[in-house]
N, C-alpha and C. Protein backbone atom coordinates (compact mmCIF):
# COMPACT_ATOMS: atom_id res chain seq x y z
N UNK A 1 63.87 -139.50 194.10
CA UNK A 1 63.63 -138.77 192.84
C UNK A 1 64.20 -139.57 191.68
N UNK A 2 62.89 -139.55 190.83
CA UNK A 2 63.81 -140.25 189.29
C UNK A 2 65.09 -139.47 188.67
N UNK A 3 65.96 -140.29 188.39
CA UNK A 3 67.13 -139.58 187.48
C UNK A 3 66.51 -138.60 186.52
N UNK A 4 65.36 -138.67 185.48
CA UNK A 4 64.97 -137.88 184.51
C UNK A 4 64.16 -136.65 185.05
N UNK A 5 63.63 -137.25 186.05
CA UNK A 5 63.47 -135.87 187.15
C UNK A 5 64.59 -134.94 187.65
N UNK A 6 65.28 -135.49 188.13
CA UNK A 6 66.59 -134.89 188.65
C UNK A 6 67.40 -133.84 187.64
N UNK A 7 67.65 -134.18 186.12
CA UNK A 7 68.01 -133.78 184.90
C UNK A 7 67.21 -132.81 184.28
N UNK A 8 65.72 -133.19 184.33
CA UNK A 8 64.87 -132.30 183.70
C UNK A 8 64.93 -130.86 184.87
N UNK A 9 64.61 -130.66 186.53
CA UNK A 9 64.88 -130.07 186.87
C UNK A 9 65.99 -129.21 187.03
N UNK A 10 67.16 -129.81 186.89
CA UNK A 10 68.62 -129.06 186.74
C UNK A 10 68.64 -128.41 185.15
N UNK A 11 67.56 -128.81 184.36
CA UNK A 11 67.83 -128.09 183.10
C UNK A 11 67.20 -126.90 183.07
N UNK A 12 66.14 -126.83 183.86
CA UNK A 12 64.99 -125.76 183.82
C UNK A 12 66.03 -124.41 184.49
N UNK A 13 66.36 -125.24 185.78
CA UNK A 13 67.52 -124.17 186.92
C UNK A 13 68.32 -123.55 186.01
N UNK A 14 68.59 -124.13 185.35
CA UNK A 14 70.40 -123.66 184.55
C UNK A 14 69.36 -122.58 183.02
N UNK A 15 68.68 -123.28 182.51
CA UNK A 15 67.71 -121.82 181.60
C UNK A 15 66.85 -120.61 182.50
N UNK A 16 66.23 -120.63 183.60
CA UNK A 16 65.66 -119.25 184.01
C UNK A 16 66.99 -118.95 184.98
N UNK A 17 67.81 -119.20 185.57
CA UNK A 17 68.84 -118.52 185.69
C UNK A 17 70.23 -117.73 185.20
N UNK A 18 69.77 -118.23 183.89
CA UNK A 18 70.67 -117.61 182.98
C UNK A 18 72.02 -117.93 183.00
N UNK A 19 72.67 -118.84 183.42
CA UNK A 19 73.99 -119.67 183.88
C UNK A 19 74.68 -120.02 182.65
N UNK A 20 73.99 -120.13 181.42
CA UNK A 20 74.74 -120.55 180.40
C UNK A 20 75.37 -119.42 179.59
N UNK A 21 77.17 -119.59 179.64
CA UNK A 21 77.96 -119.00 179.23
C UNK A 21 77.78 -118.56 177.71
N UNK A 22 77.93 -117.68 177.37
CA UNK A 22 78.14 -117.22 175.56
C UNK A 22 79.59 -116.26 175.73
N UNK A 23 80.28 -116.74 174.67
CA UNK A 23 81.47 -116.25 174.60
C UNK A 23 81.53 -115.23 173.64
N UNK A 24 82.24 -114.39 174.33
CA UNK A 24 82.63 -112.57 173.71
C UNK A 24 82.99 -112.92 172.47
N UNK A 25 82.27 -112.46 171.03
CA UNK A 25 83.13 -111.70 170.05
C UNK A 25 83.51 -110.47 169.80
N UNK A 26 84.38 -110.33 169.11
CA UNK A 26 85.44 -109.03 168.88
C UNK A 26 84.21 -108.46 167.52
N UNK A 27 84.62 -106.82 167.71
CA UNK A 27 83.69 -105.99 166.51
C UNK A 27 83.98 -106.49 164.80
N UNK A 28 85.35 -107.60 164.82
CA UNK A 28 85.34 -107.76 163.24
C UNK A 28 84.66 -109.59 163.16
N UNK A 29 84.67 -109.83 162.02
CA UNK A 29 84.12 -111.13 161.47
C UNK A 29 85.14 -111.97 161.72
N UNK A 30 85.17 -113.04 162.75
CA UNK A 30 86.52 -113.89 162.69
C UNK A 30 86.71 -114.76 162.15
N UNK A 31 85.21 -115.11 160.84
CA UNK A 31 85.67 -116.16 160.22
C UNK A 31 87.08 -115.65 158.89
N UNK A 32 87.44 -114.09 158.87
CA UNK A 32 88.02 -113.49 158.03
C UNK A 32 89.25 -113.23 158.75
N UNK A 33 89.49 -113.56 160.14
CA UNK A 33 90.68 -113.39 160.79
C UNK A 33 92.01 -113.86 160.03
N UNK A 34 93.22 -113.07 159.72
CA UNK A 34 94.12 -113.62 158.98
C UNK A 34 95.16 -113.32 159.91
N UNK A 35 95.48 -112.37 160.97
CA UNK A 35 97.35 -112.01 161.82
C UNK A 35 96.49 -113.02 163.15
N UNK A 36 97.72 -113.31 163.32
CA UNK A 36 98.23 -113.66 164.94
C UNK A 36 97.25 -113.05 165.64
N UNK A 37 97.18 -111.98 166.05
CA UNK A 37 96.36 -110.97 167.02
C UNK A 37 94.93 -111.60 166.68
N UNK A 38 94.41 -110.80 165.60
CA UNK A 38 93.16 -111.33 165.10
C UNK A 38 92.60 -112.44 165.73
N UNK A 39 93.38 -113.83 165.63
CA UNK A 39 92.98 -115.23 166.14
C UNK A 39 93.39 -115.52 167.10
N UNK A 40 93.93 -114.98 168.06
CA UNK A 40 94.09 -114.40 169.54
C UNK A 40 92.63 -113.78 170.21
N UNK A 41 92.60 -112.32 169.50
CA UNK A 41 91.60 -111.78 170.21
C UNK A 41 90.42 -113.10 169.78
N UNK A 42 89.93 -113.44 168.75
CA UNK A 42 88.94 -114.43 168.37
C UNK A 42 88.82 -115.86 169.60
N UNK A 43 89.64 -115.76 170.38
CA UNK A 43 90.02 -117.17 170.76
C UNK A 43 89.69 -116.72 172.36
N UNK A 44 90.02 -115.56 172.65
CA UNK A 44 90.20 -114.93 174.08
C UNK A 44 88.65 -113.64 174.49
N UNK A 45 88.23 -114.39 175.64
CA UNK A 45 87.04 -113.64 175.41
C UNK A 45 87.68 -111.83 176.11
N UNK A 46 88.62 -111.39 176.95
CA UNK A 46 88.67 -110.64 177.19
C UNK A 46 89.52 -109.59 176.21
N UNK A 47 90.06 -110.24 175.34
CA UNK A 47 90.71 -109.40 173.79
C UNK A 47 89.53 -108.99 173.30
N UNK A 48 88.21 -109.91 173.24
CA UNK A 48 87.17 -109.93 172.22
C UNK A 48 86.29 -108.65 172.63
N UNK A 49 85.84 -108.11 173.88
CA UNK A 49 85.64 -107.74 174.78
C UNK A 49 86.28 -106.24 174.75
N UNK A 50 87.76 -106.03 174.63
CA UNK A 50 88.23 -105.13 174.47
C UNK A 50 88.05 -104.25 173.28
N UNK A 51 87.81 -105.08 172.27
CA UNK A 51 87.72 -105.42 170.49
C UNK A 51 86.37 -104.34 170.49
N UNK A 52 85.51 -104.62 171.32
CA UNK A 52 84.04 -104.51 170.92
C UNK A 52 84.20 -102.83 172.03
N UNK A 53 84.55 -102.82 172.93
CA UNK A 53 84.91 -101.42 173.45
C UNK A 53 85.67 -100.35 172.29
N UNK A 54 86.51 -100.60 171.95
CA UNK A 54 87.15 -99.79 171.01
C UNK A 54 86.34 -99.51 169.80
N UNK A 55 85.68 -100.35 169.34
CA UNK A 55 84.62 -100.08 168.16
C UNK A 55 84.04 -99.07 168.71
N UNK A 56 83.19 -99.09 169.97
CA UNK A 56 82.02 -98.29 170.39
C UNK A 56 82.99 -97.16 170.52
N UNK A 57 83.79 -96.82 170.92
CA UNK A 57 84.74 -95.69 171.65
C UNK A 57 85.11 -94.88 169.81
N UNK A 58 85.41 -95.96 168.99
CA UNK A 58 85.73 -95.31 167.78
C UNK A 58 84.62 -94.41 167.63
N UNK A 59 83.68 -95.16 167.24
CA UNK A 59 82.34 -94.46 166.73
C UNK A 59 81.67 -93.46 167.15
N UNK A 60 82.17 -93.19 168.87
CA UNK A 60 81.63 -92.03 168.93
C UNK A 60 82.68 -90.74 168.77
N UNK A 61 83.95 -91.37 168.79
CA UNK A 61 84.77 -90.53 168.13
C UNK A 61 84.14 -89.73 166.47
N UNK A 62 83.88 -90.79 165.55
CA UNK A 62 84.02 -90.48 164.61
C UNK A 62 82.78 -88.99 164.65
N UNK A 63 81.45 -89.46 165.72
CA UNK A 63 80.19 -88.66 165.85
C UNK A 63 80.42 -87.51 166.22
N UNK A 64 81.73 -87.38 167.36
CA UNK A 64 82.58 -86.09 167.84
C UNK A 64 82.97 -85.37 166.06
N UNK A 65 83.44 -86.26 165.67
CA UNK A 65 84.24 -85.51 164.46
C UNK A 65 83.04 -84.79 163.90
N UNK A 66 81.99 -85.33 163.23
CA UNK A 66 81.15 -84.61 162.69
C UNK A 66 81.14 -83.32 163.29
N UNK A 67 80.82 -82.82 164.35
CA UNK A 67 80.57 -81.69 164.35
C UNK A 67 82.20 -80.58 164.09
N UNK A 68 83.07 -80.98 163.80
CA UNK A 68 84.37 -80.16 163.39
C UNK A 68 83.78 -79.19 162.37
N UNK A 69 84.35 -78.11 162.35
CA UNK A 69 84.31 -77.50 161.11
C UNK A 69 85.14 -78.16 159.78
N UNK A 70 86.61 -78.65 160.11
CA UNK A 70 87.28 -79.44 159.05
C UNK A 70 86.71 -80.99 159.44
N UNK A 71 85.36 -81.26 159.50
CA UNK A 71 85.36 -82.48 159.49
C UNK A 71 85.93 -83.48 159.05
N UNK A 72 86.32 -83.04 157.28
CA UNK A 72 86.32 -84.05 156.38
C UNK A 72 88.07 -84.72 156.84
N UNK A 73 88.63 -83.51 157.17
CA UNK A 73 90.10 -83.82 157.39
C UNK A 73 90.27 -84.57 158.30
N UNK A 74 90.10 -83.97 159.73
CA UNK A 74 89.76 -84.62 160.97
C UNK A 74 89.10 -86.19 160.86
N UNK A 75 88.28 -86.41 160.07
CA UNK A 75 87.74 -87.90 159.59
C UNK A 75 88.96 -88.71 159.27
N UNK A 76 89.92 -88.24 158.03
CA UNK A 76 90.40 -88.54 157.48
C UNK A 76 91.74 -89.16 158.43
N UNK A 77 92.11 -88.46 159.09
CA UNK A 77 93.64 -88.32 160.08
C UNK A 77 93.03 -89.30 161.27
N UNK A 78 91.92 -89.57 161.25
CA UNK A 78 91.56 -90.15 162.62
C UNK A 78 91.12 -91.55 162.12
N UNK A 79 90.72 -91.72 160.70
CA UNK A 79 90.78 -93.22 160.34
C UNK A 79 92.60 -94.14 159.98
N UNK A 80 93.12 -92.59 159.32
CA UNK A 80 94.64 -93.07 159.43
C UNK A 80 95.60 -93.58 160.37
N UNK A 81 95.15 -92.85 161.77
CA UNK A 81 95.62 -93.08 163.08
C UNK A 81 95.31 -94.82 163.37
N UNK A 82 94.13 -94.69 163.00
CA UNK A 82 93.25 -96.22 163.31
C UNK A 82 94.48 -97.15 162.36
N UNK A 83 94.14 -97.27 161.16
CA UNK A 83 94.74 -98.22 160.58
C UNK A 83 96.18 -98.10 160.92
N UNK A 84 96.83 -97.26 160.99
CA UNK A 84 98.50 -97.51 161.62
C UNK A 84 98.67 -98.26 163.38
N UNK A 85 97.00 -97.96 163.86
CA UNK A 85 97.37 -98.66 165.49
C UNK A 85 96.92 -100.21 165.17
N UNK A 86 95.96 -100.34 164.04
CA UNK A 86 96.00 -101.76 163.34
C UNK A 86 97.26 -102.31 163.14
N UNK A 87 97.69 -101.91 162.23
CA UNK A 87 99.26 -101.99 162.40
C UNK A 87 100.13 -102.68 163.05
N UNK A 88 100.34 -101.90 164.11
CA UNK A 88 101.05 -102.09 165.44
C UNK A 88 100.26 -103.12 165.84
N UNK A 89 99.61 -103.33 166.49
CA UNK A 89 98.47 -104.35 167.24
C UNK A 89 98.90 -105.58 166.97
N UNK A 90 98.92 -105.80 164.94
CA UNK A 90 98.94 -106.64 164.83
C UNK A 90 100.67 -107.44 164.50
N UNK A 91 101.60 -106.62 164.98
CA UNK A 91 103.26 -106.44 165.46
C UNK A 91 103.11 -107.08 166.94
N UNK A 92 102.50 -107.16 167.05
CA UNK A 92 102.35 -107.99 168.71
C UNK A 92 102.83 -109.49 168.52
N UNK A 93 103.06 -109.82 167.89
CA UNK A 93 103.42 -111.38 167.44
C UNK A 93 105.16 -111.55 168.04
N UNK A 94 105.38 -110.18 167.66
CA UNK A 94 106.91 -110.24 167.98
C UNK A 94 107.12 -110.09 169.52
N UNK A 95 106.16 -109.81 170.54
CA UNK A 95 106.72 -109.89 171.50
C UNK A 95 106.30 -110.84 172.24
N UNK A 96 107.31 -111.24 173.75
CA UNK A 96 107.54 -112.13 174.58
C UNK A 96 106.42 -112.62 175.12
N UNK A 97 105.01 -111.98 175.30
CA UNK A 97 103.92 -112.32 175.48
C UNK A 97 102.62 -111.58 174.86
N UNK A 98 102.37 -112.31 173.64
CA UNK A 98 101.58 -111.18 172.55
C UNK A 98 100.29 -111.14 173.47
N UNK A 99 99.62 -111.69 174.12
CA UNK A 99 98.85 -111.46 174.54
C UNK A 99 98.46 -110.41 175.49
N UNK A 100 99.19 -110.36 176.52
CA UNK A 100 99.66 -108.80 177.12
C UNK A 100 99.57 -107.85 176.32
N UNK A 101 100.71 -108.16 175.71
CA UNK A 101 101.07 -106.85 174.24
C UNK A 101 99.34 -106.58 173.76
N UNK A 102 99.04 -107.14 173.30
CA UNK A 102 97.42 -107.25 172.42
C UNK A 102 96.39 -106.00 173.80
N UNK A 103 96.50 -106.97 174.83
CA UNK A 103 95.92 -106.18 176.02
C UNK A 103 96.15 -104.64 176.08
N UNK A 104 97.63 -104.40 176.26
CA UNK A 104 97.78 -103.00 176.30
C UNK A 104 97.59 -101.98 174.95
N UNK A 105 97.75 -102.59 174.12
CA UNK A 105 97.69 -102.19 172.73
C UNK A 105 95.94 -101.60 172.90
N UNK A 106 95.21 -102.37 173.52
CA UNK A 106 93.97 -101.79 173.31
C UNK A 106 93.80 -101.06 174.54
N UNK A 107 93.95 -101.46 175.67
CA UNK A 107 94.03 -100.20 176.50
C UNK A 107 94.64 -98.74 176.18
N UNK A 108 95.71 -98.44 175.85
CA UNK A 108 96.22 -97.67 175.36
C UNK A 108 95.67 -97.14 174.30
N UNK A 109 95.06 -97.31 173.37
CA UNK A 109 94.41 -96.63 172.02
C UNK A 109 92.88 -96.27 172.74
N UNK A 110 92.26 -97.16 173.69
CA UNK A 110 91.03 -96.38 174.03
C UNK A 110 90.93 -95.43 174.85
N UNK A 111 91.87 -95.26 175.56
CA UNK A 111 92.19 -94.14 176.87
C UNK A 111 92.93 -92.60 175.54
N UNK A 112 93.67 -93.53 175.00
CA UNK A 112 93.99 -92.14 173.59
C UNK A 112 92.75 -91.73 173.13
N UNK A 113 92.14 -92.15 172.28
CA UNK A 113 91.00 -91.50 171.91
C UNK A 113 89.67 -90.98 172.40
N UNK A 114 89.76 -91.63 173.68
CA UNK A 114 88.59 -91.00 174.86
C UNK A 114 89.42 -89.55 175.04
N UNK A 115 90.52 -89.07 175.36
CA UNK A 115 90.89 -87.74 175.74
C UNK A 115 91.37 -87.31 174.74
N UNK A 116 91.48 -87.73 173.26
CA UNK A 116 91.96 -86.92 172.33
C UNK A 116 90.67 -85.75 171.69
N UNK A 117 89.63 -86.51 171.66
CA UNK A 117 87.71 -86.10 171.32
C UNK A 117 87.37 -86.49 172.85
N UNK A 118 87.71 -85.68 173.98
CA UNK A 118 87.19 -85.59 175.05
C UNK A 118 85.71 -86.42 174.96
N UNK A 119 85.68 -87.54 175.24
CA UNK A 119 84.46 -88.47 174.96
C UNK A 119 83.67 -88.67 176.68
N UNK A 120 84.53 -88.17 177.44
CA UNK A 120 84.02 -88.28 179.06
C UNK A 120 84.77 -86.87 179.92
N UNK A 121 83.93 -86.55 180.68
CA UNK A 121 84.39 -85.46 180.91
C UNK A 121 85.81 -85.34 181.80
N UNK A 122 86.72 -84.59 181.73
CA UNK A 122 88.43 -84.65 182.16
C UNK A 122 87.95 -83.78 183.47
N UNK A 123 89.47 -83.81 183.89
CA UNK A 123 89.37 -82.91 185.40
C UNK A 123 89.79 -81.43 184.96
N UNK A 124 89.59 -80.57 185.53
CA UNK A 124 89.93 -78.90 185.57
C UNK A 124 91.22 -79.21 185.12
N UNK A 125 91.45 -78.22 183.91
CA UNK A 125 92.65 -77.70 183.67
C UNK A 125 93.45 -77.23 184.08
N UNK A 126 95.20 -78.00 184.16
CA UNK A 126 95.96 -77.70 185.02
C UNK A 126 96.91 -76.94 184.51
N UNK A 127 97.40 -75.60 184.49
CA UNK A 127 98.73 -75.18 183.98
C UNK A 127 99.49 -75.28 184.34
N UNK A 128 100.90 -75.40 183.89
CA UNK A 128 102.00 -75.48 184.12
C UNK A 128 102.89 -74.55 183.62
N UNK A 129 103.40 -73.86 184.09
CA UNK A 129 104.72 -72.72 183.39
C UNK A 129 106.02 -73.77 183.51
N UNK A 130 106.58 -73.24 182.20
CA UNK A 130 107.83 -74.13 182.14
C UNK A 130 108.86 -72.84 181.09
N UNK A 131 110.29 -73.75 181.60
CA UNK A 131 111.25 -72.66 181.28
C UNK A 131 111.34 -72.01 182.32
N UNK A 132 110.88 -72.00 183.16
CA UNK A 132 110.51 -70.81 183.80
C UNK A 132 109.91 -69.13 183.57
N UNK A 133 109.22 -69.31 182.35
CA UNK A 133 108.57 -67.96 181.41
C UNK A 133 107.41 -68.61 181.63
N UNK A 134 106.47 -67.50 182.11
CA UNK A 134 104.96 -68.03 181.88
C UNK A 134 104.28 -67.75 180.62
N UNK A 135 105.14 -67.15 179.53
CA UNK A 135 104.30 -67.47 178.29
C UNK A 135 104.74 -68.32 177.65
N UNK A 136 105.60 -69.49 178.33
CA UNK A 136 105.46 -70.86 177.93
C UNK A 136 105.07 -71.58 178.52
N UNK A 137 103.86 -72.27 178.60
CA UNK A 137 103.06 -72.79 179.40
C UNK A 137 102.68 -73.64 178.33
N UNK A 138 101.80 -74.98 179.66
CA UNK A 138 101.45 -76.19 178.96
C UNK A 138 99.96 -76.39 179.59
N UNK A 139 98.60 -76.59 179.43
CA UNK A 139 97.96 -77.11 179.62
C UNK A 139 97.75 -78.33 179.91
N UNK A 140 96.87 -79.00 180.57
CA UNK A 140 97.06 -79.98 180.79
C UNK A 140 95.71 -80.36 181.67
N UNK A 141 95.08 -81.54 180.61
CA UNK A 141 94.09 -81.83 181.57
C UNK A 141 93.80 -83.56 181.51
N UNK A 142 93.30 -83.87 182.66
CA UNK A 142 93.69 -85.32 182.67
C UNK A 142 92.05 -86.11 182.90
N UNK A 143 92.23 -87.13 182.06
CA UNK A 143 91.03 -87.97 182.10
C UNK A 143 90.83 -89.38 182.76
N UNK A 144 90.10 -89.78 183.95
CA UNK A 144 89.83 -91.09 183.99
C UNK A 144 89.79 -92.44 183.56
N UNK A 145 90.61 -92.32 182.32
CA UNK A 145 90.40 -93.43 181.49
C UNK A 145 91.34 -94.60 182.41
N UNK A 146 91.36 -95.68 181.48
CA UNK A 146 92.09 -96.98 182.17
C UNK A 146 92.60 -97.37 180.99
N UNK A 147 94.48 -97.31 181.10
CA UNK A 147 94.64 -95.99 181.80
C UNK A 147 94.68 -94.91 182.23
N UNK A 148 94.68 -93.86 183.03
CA UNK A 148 94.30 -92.92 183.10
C UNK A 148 95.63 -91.69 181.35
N UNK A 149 94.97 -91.14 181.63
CA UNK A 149 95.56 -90.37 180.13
C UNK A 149 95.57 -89.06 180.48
N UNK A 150 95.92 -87.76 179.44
CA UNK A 150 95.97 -86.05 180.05
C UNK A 150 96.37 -86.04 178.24
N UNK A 151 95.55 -84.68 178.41
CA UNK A 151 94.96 -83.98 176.98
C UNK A 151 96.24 -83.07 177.18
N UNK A 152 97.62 -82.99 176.32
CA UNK A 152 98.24 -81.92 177.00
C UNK A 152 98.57 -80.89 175.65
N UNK A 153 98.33 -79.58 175.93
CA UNK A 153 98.30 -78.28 175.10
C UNK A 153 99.52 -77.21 175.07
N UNK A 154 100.03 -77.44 173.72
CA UNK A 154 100.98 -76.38 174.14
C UNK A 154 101.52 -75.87 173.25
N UNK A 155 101.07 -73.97 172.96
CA UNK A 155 101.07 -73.78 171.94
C UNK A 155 100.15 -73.91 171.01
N UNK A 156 99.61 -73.80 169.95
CA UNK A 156 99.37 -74.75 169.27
C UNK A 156 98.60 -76.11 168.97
N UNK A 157 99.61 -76.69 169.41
CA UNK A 157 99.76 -77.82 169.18
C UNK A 157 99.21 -79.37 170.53
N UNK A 158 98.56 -79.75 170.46
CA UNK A 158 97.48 -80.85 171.45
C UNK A 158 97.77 -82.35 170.65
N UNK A 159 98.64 -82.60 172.02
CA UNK A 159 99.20 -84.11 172.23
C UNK A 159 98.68 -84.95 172.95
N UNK A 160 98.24 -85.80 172.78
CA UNK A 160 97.38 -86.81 173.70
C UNK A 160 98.93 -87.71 174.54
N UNK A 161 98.54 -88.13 175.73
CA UNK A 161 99.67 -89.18 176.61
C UNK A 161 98.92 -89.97 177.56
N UNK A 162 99.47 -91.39 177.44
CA UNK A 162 98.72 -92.43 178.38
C UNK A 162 99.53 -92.48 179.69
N UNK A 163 99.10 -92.93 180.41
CA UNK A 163 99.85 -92.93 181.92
C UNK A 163 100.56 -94.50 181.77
N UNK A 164 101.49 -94.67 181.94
CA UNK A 164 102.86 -95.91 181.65
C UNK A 164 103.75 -96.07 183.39
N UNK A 165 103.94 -97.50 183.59
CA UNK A 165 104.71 -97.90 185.01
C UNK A 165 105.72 -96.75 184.56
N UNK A 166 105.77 -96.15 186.04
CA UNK A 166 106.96 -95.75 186.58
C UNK A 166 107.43 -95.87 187.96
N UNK A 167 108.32 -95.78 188.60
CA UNK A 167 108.76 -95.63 190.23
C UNK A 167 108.41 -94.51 190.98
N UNK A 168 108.14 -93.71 190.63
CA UNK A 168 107.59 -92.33 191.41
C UNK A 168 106.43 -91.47 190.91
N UNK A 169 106.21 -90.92 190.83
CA UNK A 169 105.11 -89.99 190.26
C UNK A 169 104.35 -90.32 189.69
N UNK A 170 103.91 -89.80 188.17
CA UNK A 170 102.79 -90.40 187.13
C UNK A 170 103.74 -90.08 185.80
N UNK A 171 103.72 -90.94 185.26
CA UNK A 171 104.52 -91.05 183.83
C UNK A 171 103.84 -90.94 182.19
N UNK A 172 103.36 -90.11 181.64
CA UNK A 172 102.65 -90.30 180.85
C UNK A 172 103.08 -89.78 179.58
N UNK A 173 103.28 -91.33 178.80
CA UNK A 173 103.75 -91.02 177.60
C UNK A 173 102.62 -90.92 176.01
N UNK A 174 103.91 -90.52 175.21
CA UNK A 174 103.01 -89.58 174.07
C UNK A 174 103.59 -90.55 172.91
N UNK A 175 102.61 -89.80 171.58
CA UNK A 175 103.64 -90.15 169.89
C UNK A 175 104.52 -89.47 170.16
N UNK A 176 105.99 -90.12 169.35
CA UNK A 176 106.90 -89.31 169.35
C UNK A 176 107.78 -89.34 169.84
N UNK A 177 107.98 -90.04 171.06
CA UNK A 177 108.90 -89.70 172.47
C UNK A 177 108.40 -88.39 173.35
N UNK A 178 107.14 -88.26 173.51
CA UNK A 178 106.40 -87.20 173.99
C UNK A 178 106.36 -87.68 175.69
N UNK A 179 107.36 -86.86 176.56
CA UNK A 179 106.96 -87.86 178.38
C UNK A 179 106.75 -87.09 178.60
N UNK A 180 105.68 -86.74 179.65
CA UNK A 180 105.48 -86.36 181.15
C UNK A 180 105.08 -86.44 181.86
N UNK A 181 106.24 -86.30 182.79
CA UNK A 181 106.42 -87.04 184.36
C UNK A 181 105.75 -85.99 185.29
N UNK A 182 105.12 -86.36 186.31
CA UNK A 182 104.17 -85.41 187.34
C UNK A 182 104.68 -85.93 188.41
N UNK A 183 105.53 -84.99 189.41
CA UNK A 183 105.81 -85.39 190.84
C UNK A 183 105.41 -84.56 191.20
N UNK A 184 104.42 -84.52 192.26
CA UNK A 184 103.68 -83.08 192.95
C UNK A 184 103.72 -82.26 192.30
N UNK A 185 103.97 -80.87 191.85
CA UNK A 185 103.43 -79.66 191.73
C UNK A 185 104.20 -79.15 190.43
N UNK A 186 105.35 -80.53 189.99
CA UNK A 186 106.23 -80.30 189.18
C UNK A 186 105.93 -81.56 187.99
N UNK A 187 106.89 -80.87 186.91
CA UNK A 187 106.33 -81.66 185.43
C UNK A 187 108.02 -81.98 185.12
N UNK A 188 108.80 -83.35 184.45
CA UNK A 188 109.43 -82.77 183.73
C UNK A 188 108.97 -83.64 182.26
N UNK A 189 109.05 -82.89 181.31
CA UNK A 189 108.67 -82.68 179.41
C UNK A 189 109.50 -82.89 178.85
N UNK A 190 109.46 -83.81 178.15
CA UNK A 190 110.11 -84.14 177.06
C UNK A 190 109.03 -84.12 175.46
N UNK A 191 109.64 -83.01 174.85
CA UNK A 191 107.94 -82.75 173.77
C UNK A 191 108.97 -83.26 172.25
N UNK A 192 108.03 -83.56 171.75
CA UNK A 192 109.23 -84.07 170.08
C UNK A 192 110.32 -83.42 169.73
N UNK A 193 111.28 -84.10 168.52
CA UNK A 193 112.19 -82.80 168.46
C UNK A 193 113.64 -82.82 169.32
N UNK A 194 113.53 -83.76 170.73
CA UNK A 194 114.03 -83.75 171.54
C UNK A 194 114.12 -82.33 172.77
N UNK A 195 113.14 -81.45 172.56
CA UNK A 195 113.34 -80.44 173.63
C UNK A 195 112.47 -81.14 174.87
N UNK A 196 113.28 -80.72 175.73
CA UNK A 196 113.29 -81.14 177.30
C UNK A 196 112.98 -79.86 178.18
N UNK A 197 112.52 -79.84 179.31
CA UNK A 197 112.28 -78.51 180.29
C UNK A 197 111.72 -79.16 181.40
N UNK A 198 111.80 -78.27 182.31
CA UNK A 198 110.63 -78.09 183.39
C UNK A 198 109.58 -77.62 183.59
N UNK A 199 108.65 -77.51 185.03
CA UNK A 199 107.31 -76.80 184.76
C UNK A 199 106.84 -77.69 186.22
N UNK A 200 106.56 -76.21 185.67
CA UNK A 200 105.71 -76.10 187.62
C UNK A 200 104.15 -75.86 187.34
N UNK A 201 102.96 -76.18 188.51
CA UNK A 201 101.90 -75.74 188.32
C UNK A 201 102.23 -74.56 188.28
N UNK A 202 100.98 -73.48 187.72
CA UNK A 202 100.71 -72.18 187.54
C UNK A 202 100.66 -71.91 188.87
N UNK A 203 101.05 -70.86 189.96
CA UNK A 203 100.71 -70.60 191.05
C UNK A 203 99.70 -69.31 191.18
């Protein structure tokens, strides 16, 4: 076989098989990239990748919002949230391996906002009585995300928490200093404020 044979055929192979790589961009313009992070994720196709998940995950957040009755507010608090996890994200410079940091930073904000606007459907709602009074109770329902996350209700008041390493159980932390820990059938809570308790499933 001629060499230009040999070349011309390996070129044809490599176009109808589709073999040629294109590298991930992130949902912003990176010729405008100015932090650390920014030209990180720009540089790294699986930051870029993550970048472009969170856009889509925003947006249908924002489509959830529309239908609120306080839309306009709810809009408002949920673009604020955004730019303060911008923020942070881009505080990743300071740690020991920003790239990690960058990683979880976006894991963590898309598993938040998938169960904050329930964007995929969660598992059956779990109660928990705590104090030991059952008209203090916590809801609690948990979503598939990666990481996995739990919509938790109480009162009032609906705290989103990502699931975080721990040694035993499931650890899932909140804003705030918001924990809770799940060992079988038991919770222990730590909710803002510093109040602490227990809690058992509902039996």
């Amino acid at each position: 076989m001629r060499l230009i044979d040999f070349f011309g055929a390996a070129l044809v192979t490599v176009v109808f098989s589709g073999t040629f790589a294109v590298a991930a961009e992130p949902a912003f313009d990176c010729a405008k990239a100015e932090s650390s992070a920014e030209k990180l994720i720009c540089s790294h196709d699986e930051l870029a990748e993550l970048d472009q998940k969170l856009a889509s995950v925003y947006e249908q957040a924002v489509d959830a919002v529309e239908t609120y009755a306080n839309k306009s507010d709810a809009l408002s608090e949920l673009r604020a949230f955004q730019r303060g996890w911008v923020k942070g994200r881009d505080e990743c410079w300071k740690a020991d391996d920003e790239l990690a940091c960058i990683r979880a930073e976006y894991e963590y904000r898309i598993a938040e906002i998938t169960a904050r606007y329930s964007l995929i459907k969660g598992q059956a709602p779990v109660f928990y009585t705590c104090n030991d009074n059952p008209a203090d109770e916590i809801v609690a329902t948990f979503y598939p995300t990666t990481p996995p996350s739990a919509r938790l209700e109480r009162g009032d008041t609906t705290e989103i928490a990502v699931e975080g390493p721990t040694g035993s159980g499931a650890r899932y932390l909140g804003s705030f200093g918001i924990v809770f820990w799940i060992k079988g059938n038991d919770a222990m809570v730590e909710w803002p404020q510093g109040t602490s308790f227990d809690c058992k499933v509902r039996s």
